[in-house]
Protein backbone atom coordinates (compact mmCIF):
# COMPACT_ATOMS: atom_id res chain seq x y z
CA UNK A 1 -5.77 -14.72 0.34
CA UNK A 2 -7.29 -13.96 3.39
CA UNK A 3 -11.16 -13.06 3.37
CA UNK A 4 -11.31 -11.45 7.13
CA UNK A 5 -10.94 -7.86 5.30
CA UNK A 6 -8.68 -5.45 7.22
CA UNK A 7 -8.76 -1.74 8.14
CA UNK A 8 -5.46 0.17 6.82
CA UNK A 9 -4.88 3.34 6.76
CA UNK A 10 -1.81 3.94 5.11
CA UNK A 11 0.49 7.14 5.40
CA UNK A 12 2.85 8.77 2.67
CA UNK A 13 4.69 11.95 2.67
CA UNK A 14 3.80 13.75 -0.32
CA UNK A 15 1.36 12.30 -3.07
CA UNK A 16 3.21 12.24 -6.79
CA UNK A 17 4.20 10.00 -9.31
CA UNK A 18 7.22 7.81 -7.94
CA UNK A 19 8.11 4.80 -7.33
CA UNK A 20 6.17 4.20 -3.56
CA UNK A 21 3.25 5.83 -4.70
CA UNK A 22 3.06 3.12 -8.19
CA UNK A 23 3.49 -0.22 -5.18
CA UNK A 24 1.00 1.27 -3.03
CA UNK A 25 -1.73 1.57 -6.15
CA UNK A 26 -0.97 -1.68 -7.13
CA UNK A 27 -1.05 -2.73 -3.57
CA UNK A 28 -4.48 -1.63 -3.34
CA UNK A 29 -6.01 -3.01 -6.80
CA UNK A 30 -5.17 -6.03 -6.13
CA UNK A 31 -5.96 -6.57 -2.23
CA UNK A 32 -9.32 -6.94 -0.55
CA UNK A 33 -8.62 -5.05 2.47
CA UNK A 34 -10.00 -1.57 2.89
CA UNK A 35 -7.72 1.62 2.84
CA UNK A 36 -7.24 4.95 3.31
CA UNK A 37 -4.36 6.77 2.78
CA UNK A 38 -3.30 10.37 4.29
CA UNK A 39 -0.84 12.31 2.76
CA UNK A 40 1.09 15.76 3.20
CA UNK A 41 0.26 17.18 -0.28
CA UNK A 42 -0.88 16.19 -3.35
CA UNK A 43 1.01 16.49 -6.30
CA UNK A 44 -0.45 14.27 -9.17
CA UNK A 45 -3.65 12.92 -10.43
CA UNK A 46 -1.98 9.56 -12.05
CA UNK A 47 -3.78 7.36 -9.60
CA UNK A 48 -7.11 9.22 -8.64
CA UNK A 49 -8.87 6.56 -11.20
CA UNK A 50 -7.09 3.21 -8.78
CA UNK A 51 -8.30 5.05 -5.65
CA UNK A 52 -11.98 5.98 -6.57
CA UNK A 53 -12.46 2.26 -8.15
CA UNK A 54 -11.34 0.64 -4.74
CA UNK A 55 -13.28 3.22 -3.14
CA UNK A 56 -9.81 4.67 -1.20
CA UNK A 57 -10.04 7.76 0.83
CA UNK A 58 -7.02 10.46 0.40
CA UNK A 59 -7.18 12.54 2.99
CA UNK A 60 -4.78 15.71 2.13
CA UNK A 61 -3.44 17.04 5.37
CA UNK A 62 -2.70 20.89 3.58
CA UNK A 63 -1.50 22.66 0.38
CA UNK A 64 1.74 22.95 -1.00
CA UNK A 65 4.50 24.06 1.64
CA UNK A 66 7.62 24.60 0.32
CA UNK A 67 9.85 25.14 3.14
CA UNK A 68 11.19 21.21 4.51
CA UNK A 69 11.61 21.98 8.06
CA UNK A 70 8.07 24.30 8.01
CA UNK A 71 6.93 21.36 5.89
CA UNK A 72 8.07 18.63 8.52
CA UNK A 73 6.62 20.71 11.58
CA UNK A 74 3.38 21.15 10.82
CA UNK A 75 2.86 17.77 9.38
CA UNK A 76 3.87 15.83 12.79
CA UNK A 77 1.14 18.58 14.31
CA UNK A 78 -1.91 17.37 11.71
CA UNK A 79 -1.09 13.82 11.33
CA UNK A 80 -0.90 13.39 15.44
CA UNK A 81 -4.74 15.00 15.32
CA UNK A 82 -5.93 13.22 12.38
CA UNK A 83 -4.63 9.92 12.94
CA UNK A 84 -6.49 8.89 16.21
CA UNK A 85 -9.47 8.34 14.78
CA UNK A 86 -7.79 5.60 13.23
CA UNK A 87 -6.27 3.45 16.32
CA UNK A 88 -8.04 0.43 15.78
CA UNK A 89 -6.80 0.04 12.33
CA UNK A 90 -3.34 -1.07 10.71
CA UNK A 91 -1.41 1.97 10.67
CA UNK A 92 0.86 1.06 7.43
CA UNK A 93 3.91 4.20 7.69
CA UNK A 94 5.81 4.48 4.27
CA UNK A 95 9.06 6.25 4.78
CA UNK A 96 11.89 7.44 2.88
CA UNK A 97 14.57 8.32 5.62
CA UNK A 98 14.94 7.38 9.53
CA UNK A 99 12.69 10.80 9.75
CA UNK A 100 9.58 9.15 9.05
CA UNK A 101 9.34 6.76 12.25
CA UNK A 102 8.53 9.68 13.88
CA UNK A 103 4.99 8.97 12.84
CA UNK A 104 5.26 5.50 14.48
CA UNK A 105 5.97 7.34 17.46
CA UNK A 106 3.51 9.52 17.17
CA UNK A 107 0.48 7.02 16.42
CA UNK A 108 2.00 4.81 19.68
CA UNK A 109 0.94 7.79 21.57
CA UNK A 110 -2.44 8.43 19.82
CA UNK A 111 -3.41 3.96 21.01
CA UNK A 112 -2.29 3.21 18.13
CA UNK A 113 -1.53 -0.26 18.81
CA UNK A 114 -1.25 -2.37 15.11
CA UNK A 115 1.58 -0.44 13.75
CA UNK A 116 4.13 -1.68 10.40
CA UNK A 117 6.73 1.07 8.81
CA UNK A 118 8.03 0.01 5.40
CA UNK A 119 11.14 1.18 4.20
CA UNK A 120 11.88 2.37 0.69
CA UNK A 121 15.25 4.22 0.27
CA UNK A 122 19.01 3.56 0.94
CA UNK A 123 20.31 7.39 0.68
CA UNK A 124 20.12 11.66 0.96
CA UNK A 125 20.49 14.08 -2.55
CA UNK A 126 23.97 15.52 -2.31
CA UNK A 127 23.44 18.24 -4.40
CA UNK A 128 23.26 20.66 -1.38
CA UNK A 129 24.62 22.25 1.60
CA UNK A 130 21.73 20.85 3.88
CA UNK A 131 23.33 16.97 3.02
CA UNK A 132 25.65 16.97 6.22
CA UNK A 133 22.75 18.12 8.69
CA UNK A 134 20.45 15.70 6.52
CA UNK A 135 22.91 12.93 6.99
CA UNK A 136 22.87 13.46 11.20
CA UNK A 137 19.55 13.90 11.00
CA UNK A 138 19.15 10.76 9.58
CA UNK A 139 21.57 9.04 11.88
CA UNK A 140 20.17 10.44 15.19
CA UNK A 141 16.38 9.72 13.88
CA UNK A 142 17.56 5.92 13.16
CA UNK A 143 18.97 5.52 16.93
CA UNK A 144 15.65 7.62 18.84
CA UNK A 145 12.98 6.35 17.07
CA UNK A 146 13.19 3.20 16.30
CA UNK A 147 11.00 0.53 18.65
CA UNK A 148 10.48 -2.81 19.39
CA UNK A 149 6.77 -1.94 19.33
CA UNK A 150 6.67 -1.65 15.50
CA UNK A 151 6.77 -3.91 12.68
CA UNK A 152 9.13 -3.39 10.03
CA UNK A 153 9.13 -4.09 6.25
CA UNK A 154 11.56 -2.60 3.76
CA UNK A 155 11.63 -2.69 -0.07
CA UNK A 156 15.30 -3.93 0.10
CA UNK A 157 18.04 -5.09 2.84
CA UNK A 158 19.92 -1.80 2.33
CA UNK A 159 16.76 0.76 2.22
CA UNK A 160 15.98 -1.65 6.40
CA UNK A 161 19.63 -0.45 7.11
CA UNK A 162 19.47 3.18 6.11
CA UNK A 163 16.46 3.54 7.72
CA UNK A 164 16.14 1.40 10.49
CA UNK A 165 18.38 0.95 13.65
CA UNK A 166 18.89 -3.13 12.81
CA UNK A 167 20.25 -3.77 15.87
CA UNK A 168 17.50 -2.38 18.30
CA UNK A 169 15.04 -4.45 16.18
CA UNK A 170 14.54 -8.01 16.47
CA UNK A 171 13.70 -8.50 12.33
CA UNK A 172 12.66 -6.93 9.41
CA UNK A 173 11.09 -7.83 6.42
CA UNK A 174 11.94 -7.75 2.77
CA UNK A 175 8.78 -7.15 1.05
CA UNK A 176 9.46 -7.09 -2.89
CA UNK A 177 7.73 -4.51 -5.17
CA UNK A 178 5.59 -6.03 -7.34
CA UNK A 179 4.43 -5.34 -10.47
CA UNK A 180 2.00 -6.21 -13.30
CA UNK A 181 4.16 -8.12 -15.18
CA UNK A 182 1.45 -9.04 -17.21
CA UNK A 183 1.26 -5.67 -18.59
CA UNK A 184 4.92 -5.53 -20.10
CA UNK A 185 4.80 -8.93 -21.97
CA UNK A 186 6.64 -7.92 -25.08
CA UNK A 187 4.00 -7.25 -27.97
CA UNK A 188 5.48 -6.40 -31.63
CA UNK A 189 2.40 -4.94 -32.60
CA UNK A 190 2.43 -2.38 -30.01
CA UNK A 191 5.99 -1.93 -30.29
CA UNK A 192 5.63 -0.94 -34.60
CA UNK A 193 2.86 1.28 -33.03
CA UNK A 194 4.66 3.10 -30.85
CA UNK A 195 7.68 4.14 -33.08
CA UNK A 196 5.25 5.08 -35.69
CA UNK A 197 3.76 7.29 -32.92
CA UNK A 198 7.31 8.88 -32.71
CA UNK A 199 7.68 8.83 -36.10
CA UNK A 200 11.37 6.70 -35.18
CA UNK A 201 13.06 4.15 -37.57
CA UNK A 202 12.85 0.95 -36.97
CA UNK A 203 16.83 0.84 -36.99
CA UNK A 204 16.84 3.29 -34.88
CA UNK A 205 18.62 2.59 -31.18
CA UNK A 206 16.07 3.96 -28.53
CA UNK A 207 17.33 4.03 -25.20
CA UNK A 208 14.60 5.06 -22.46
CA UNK A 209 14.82 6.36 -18.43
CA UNK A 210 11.55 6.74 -17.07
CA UNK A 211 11.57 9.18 -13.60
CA UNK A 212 11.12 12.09 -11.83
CA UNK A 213 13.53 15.19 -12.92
CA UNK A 214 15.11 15.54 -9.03
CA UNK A 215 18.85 14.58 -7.82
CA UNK A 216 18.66 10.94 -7.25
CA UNK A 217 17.50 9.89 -10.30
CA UNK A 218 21.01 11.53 -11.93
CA UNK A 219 19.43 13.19 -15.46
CA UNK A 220 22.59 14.86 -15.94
CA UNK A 221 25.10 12.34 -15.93
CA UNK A 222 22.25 10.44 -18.24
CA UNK A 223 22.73 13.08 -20.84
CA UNK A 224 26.29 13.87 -21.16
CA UNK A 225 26.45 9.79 -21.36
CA UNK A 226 23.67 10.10 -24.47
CA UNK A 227 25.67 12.77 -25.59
CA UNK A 228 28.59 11.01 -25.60
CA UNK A 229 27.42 7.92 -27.30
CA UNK A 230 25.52 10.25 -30.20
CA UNK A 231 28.87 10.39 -31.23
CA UNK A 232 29.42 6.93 -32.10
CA UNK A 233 26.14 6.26 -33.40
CA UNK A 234 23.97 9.45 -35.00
CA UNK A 235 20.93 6.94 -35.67
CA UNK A 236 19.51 7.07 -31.54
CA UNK A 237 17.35 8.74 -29.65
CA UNK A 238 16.65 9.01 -25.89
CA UNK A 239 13.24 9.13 -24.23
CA UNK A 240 12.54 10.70 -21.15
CA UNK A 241 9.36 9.72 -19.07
CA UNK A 242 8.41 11.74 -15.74
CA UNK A 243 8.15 14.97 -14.29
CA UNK A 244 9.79 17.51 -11.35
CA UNK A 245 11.57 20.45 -10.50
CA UNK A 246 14.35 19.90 -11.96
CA UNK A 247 12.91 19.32 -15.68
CA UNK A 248 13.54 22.39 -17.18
CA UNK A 249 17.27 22.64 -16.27
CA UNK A 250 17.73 19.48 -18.06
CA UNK A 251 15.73 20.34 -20.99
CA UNK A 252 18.22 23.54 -21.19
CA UNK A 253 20.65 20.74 -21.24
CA UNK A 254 19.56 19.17 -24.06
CA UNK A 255 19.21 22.55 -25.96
CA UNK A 256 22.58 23.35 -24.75
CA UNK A 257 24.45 20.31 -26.36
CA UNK A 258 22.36 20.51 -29.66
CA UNK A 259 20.19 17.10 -28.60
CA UNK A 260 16.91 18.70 -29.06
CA UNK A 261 16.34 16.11 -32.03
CA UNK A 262 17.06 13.25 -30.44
CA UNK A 263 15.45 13.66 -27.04
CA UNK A 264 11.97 13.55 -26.29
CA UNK A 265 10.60 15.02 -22.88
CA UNK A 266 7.25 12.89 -22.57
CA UNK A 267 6.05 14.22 -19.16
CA UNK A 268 4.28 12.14 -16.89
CA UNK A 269 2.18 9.06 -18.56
CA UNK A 270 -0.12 6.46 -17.83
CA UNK A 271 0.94 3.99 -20.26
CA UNK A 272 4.64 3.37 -19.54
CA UNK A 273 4.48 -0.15 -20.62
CA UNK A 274 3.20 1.36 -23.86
CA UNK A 275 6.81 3.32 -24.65
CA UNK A 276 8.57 0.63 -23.01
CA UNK A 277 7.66 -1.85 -26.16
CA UNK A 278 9.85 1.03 -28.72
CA UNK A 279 12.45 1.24 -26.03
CA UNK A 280 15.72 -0.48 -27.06
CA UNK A 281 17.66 -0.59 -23.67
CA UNK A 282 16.32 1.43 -20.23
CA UNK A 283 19.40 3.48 -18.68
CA UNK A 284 18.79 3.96 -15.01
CA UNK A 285 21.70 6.10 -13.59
CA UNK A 286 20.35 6.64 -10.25
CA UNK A 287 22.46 8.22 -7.18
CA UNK A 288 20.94 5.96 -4.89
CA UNK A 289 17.53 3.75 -4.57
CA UNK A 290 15.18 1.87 -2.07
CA UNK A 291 15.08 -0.97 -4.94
CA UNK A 292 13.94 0.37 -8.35
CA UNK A 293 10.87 -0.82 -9.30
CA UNK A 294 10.77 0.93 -12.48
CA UNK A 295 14.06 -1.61 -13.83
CA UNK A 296 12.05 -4.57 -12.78
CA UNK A 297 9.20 -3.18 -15.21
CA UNK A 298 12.12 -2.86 -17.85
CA UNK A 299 13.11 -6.27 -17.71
CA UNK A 300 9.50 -7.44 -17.79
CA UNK A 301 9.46 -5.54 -20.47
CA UNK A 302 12.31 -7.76 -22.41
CA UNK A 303 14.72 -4.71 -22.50
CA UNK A 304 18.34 -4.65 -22.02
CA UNK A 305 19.07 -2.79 -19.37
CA UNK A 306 22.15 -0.37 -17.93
CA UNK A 307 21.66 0.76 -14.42
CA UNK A 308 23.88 2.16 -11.83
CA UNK A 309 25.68 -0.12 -9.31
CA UNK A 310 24.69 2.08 -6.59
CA UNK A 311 21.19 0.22 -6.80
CA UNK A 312 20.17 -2.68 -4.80
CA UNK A 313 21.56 -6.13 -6.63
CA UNK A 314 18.22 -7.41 -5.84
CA UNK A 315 17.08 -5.69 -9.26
CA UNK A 316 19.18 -7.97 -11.26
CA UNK A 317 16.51 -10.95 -12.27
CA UNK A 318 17.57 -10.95 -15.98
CA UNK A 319 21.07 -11.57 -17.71
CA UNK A 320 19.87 -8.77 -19.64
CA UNK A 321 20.49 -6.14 -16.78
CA UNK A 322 24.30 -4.73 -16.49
CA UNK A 323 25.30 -2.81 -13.32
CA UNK A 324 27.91 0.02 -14.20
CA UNK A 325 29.97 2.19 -12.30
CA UNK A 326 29.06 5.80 -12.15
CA UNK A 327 31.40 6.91 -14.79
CA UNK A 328 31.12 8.59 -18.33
CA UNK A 329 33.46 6.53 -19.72
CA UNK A 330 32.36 3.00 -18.15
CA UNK A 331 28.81 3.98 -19.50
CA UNK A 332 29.88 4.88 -22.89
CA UNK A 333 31.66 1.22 -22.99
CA UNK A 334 28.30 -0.61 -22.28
CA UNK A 335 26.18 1.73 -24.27
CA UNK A 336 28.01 0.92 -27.58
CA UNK A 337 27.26 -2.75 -26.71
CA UNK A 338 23.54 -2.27 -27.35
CA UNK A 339 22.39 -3.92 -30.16
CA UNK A 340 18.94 -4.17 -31.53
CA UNK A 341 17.65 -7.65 -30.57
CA UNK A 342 14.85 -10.22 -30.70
CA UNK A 343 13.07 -9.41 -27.41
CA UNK A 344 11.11 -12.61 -25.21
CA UNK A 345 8.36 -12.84 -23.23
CA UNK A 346 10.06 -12.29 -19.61
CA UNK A 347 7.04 -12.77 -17.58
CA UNK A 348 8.63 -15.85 -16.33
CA UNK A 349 11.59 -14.55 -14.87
CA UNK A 350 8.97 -11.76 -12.60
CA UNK A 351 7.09 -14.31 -11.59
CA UNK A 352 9.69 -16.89 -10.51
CA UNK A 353 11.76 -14.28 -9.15
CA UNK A 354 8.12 -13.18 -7.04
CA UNK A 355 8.53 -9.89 -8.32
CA UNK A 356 4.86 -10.01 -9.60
CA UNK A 357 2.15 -8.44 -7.65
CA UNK A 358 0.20 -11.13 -6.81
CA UNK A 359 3.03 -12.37 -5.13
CA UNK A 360 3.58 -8.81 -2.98
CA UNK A 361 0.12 -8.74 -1.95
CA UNK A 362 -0.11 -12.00 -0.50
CA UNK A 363 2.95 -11.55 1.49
CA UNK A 364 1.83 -7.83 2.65
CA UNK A 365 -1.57 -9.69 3.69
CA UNK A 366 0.13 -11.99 5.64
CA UNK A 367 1.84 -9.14 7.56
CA UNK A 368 -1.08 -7.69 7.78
CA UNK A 369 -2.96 -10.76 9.70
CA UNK A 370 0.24 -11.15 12.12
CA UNK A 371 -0.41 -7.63 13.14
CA UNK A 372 -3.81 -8.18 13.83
CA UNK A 373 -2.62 -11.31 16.12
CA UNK A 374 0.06 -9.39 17.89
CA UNK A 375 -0.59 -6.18 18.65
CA UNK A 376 -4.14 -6.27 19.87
């Protein structure tokens, strides 16, 4: 790793517990550049320990605004006036739609010179009637904004093509999200202390999802699926890790179909590796995602996993990970194939696979120093 420490200042939308905020933490325990990171709004305090120990600025541009377009306005206005005091540094732009280069744009015109955007989703939440103008939105973004002038980085080939005009640029990087893997290793101590915890059997099928409660990450369709299954096997139970708006709905859900015993709504936790040990199988059911980083934990973890084949294939790095089609009936199939097993120490696979964070930071350092070369 490089010692010449770097200046980054590093820009998210809004500040909670998903899946870019969890790489960029890790990012930043394990580099030795120096950071700061501006964000829209803050919404969680998961990672306020990571950021004080590396000594990380967050600089919160305003409070909650609920409105998007409002929302969208006035950030363009405060991060164009905040982020010129930063010109000399590597401006590091995480987006989640075509949208988000606007930033880039905007830092070009503040002399901001050392510039890298980094991709991290492939799609838009149906779920309402704002999809269409989201979808043009996207689309005419893609074709304006991107530029030669920027380097690009994405979490996956199809989260570079949704939001990056491919053809106007002359490459892009894949930069995996890496995790501790050292942190999931299987351990059957924790795992007989974790279902004691839950007071759960050690017969007992656990299947786990952990993620925010919002559209993408599908919590209905996970339900009626669990719901479906409980009728094949009564000895399960489902865990649910994560917070968001759309929490209570689903917890009316559960109520609804008479699960209330056999789900449990954890919230948001900072031991996820913890509950992974009792899980039995992770179900990921996602609408759409950047990557996923949340299976690669799973199968670091040891765990079987069903997932949704509208994710990235890149996920797969385990036999033990199944990709099935978005249908009750296809998912009731695979979920009766889960079987309690012997579970192995899948470090190995992470690491091979350079899904590991070590690995992540050395190649995001790398960018870094090529940006240093070129753009001054």
């Amino acid at each position: 790793m490089n010692d010449n420490k770097k200046n980054v200042v590093i820009y998210c939308e809004r500040w909670f517990d998903g899946g870019i905020e969890e790489i960029i933490s890790n990012i930043i325990s394990k580099s030795n550049n120096s950071f700061k990171i501006i964000v829209s709004q803050k919404e969680t305090e998961k990672y306020d320990k990571i950021l004080k120990e590396h000594n990380v600025k967050l600089i919160i541009m305003h409070d909650k605004i609920k409105n998007p377009i409002i929302r969208m306005i006035y950030n363009f206005k405060i991060f164009k006036k905040i982020i010129g005091k930063y010109n000399e540094s590597i401006i590091h732009i995480n987006i989640y739609n075509s949208l988000g280069l606007k930033y880039a744009r905007i830092a070009s015109k503040m002399k901001c010179s050392k510039i890298l955007i980094h991709a991290h989703n492939n799609g838009i939440d149906k779920n309402n009637d704002r999809f269409y103008v989201k979808r043009i939105s996207n689309m005419l973004a893609r074709k304006i904004y991107t530029s030669e002038k920027y380097s690009y980085i994405s979490c996956s080939d199809e989260a570079a093509k949704f939001c990056f005009d491919t053809k106007k640029i002359k490459k892009y990087t894949v930069v995996k999200n890496g995790i501790y893997s050292d942190k999931f290793i299987f351990d059957m101590d924790i795992r007989k202390m974790m279902r004691e915890k839950m007071s759960l059997n050690d017969d007992t099928i656990v299947f786990g999802h952990v993620g925010r409660f919002v559209y993408q990450k599908n919590h209905e369709f996970l339900i009626d699926a669990f719901e479906k299954y409980t009728n094949f096997n009564k000895n399960t139970f489902l865990i649910l890790i994560g917070d968001g708006p759309n929490k209570a709905d689903i917890e009316k859900r559960v109520i609804a179909k008479n699960l209330n015993d056999k789900v449990l709504f954890l919230g948001s936790v900072d031991n996820v590796n913890d509950y992974m040990q009792a899980f039995d199988c992770f179900l990921f059911p996602s609408q759409y995602e950047g990557l996923g980083i949340v299976a690669i934990e799973a199968q670091a973890a040891g765990l079987q996993c069903i997932v949704s084949d509208t994710i990235p294939k890149m996920v797969k790095i385990t036999s033990d990970l199944e990709f099935v089609k978005l249908n009750l009936n296809d998912w009731y199939k695979a979920l009766k194939q889960i079987k309690i097993k012997k579970r192995e120490n899948a470090q190995k696979y992470i690491v091979s696979s350079k899904f590991d964070i070590t690995n992540t930071v050395e190649q995001i350092d790398k960018i870094y120093e090529v940006i240093q070369i070129d753009k001054k």
